[in-house]
Protein backbone atom coordinates (compact mmCIF):
# COMPACT_ATOMS: atom_id res chain seq x y z
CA UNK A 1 0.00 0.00 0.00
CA UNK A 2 3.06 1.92 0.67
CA UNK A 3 4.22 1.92 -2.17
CA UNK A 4 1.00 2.55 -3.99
CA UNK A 5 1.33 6.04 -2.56
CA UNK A 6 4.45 6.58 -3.63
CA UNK A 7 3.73 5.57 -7.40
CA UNK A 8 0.70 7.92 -6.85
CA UNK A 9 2.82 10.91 -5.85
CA UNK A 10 5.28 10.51 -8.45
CA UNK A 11 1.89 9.67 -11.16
CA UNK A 12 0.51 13.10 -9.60
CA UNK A 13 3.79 15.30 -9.93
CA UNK A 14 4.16 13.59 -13.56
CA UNK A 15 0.47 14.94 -14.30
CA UNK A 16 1.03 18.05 -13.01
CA UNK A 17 4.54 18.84 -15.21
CA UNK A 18 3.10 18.08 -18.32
CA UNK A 19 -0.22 20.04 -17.95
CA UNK A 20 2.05 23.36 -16.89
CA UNK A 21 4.36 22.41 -20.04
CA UNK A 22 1.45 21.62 -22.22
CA UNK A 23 2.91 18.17 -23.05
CA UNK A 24 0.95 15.12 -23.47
CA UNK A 25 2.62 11.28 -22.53
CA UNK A 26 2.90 10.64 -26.36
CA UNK A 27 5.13 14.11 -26.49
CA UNK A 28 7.16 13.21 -23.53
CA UNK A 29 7.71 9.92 -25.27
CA UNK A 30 9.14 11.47 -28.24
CA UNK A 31 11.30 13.36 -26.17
CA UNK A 32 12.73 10.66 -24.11
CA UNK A 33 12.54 7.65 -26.15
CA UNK A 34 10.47 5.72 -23.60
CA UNK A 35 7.34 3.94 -24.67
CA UNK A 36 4.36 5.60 -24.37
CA UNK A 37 2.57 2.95 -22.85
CA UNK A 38 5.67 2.61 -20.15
CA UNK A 39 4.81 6.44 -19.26
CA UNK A 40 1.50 5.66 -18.97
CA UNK A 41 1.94 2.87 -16.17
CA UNK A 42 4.07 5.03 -14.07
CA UNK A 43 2.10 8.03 -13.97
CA UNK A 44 -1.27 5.53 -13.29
CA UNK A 45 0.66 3.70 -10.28
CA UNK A 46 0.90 0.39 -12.33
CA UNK A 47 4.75 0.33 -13.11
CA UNK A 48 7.48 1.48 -10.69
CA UNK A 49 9.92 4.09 -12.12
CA UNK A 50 13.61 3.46 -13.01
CA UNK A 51 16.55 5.43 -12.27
CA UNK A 52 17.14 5.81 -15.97
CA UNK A 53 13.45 6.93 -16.27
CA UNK A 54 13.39 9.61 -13.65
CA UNK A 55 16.91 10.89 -15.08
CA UNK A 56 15.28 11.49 -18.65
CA UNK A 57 12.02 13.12 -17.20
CA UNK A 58 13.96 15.67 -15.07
CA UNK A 59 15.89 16.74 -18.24
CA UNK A 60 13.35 17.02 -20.71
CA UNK A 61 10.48 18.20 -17.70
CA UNK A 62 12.81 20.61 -16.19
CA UNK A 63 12.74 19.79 -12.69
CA UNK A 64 15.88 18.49 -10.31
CA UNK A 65 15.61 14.75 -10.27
CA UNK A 66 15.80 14.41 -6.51
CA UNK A 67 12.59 15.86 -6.94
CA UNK A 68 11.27 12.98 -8.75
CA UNK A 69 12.97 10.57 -6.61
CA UNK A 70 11.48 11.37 -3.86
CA UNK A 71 8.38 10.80 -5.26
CA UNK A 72 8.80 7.76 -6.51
CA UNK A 73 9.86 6.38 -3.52
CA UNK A 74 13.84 6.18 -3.44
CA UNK A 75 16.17 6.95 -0.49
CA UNK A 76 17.42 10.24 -1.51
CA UNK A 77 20.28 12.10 0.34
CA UNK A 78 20.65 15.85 1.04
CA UNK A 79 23.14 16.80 -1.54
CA UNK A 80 25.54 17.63 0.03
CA UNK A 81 29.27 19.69 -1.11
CA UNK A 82 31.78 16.84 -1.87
CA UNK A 83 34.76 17.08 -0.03
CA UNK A 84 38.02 15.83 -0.60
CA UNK A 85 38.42 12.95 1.73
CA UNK A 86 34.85 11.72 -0.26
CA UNK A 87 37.70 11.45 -3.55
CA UNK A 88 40.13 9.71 -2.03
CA UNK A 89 36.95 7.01 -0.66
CA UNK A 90 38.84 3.69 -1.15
CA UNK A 91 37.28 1.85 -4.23
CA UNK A 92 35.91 -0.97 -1.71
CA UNK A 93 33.54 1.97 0.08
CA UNK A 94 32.33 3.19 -3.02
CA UNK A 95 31.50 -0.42 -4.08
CA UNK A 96 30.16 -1.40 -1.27
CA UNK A 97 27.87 1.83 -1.54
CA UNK A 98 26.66 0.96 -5.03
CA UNK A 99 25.42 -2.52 -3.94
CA UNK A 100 23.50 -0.69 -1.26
CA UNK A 101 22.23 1.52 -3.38
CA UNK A 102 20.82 -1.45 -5.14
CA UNK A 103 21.04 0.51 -8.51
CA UNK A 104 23.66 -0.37 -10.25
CA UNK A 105 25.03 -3.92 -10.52
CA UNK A 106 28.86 -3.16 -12.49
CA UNK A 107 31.51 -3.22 -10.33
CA UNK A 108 33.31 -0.05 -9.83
CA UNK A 109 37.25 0.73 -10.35
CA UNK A 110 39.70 3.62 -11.19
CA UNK A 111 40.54 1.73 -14.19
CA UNK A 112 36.69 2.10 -15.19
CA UNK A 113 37.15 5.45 -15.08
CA UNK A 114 40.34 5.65 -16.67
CA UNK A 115 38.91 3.57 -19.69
CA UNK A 116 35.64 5.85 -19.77
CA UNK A 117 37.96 8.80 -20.21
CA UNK A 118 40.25 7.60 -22.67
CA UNK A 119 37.13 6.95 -24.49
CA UNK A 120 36.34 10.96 -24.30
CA UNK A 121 39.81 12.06 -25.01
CA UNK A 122 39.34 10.60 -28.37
CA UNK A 123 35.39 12.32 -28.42
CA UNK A 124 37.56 15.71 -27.14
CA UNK A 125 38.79 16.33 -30.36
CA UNK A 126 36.67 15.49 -32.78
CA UNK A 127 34.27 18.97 -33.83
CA UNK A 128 30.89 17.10 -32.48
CA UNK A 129 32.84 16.70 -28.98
CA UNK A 130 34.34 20.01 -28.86
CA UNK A 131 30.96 21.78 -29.92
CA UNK A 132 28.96 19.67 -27.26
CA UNK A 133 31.40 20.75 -24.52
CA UNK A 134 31.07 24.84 -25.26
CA UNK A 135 26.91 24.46 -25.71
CA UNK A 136 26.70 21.62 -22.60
CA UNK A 137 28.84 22.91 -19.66
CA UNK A 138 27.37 25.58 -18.72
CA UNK A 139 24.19 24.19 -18.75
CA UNK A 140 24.95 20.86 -16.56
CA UNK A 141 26.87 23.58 -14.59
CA UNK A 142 23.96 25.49 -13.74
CA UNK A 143 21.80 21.94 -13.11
CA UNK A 144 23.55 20.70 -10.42
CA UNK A 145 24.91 23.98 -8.27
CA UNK A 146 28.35 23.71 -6.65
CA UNK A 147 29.29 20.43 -5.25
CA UNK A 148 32.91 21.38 -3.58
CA UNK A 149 35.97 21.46 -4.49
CA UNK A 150 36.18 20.25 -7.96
CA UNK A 151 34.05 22.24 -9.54
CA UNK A 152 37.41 25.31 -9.58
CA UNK A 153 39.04 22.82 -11.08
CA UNK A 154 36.42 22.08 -13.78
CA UNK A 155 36.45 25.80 -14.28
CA UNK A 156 39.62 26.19 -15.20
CA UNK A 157 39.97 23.12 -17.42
CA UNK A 158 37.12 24.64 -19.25
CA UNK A 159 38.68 28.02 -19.38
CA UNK A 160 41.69 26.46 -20.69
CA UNK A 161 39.87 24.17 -23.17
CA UNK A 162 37.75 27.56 -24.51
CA UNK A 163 40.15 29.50 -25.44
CA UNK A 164 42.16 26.72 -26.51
CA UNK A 165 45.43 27.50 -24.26
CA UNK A 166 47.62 24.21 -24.50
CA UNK A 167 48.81 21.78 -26.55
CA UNK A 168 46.68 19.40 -28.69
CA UNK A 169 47.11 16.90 -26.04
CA UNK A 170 46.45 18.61 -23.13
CA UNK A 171 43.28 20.13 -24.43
CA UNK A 172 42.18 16.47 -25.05
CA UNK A 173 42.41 15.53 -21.64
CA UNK A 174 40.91 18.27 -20.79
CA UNK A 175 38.06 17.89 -22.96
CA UNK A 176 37.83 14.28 -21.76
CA UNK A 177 37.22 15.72 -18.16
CA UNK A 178 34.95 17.94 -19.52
CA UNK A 179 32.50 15.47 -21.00
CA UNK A 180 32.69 12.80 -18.64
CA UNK A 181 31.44 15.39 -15.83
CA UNK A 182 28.90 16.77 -18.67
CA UNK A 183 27.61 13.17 -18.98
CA UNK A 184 24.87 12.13 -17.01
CA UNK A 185 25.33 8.42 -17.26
CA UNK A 186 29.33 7.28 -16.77
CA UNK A 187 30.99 4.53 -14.64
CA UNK A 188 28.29 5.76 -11.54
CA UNK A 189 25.53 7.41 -12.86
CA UNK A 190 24.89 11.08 -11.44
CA UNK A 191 21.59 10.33 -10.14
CA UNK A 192 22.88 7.47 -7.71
CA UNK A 193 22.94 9.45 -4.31
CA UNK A 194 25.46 9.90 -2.18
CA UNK A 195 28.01 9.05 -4.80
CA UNK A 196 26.78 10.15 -8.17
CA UNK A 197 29.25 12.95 -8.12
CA UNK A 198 32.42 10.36 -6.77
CA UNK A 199 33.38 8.98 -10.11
CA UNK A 200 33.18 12.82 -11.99
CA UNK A 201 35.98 14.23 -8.80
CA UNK A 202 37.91 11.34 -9.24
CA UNK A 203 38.01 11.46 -13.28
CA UNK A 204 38.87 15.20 -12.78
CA UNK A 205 41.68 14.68 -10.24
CA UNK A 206 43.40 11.88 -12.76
CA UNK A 207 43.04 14.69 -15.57
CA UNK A 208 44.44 17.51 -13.02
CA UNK A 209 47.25 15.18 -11.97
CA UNK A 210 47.83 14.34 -16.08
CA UNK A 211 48.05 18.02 -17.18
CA UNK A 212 50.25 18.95 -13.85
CA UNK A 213 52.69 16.30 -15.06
CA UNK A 214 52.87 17.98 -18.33
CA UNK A 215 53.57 21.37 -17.51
C-alpha cells in the first residue's frame, strides 16, 4: 500500500509537469525515447519508475531529479558539497555503496574510469565533442549547483579548453574531463545518491594530476 502512494505521488507530480508544459505522454515519449505505454503505467501507479526513467524526465520536464525521486519512492540524500576525503573514498567503500544503493550492478574501479575517459579524449577532439562541450557545460553547470571542491578545477579546465590555451594533447584531456562530468550516465551514474558525483571528482583529479605532469 506503501508503495502505492508513492507511485501515486510521483503519477501526480508527472500529471502536473506536463499540464504546466502543455505536453501530453505521447510528447514526452518522443522526447525521451520511452514507450508511451511505459509512461502511462508510471504516472497511473501500475509500473514502478527506473533510475534511468526519472533521469530522462527531469531533463526534458525541467525539474531536479531528486525531486522525482522522492516521489517515486527512493532513499534520496541531502546533496551535500563533496569534499576531498569523499575522492580519495577507497574503491571498496564506493562499491560497497553501489550494492547498497541497489542501482547499479557493475563493479566499480579507477581503471573504469580511466577507460571511460580515454574513451572521451578521443570524443575531445573530434568537432561534435568540442561543440557539445562549449553548448553543454554551462548548462549541466547550472543543473547541479556547486558540489565542492572540484568544480574550480572544472572551471579552469574549461577556461583552458575555450580559449584553446595548451597543446593538442592537453586540451584532449581536458576535454575528456569535460565530457565525462557533462555526462549524465558514466561509470556511476549522477543520479545514484550519495556518490553520483564520486566517479566525476575522481576522473577530474586523474586529468588535473595528467596536465600537472605535463607542464
Amino acid at each position: 500500500m506503501a508503495e502505492q502512494k508513492r507511485d501515486n505521488k510521483l503519477g501526480l507530480l508527472l500529471k502536473k509537469l506536463l499540464k504546466e508544459r502543455s505536453l501530453s505522454m505521447r510528447k514526452l515519449s518522443e522526447l525521451t525515447g520511452i514507450d508511451t505505454a511505459t509512461i502511462s503505467r508510471i504516472i497511473n501507479g501500475k509500473r514502478k519508475a527506473q533510475p534511468e526513467h526519472l533521469q530522462k524526465f527531469a531533463d526534458y520536464l525541467g525539474v531536479p531529479i531528486s525531486e522525482l525521486f522522492i516521489a517515486a519512492g527512493f532513499a534520496v540524500e541531502e546533496k551535500k558539497e563533496i569534499q576531498q576525503s569523499d575522492i580519495t573514498m577507497s574503491v571498496e567503500s564506493i562499491q560497497k555503496l553501489l550494492e547498497a544503493s541497489n542501482l547499479i550492478d557493475s563493479e566499480f574501479s579507477i581503471a573504469s574510469v580511466e577507460r571511460q575517459l580515454a574513451n572521451y579524449e578521443q570524443y575531445a577532439q573530434t568537432e561534435e565533442g568540442k561543440e557539445s562541450i562549449l553548448k553543454s557545460f554551462g548548462e549541466k553547470l547550472k543543473k547541479i549547483g556547486s558540489l565542492g571542491p572540484f568544480i574550480s578545477q572544472l572551471k579552469d579546465m574549461f577556461e583552458r579548453f575555450r580559449l584553446n590555451k595548451g597543446t593538442p594533447r592537453e586540451l584532449a584531456i581536458a576535454g575528456s574531463a569535460l565530457i565525462y562530468f557533462i555526462v549524465s550516465v558514466d561509470v556511476i551514474p549522477d543520479y545514484i545518491f550519495p556518490v553520483g558525483y564520486i566517479d566525476d571528482a575522481m576522473a577530474i583529479q586523474l586529468v588535473a594530476n595528467l596536465l600537472t605532469i605535463k607542464q
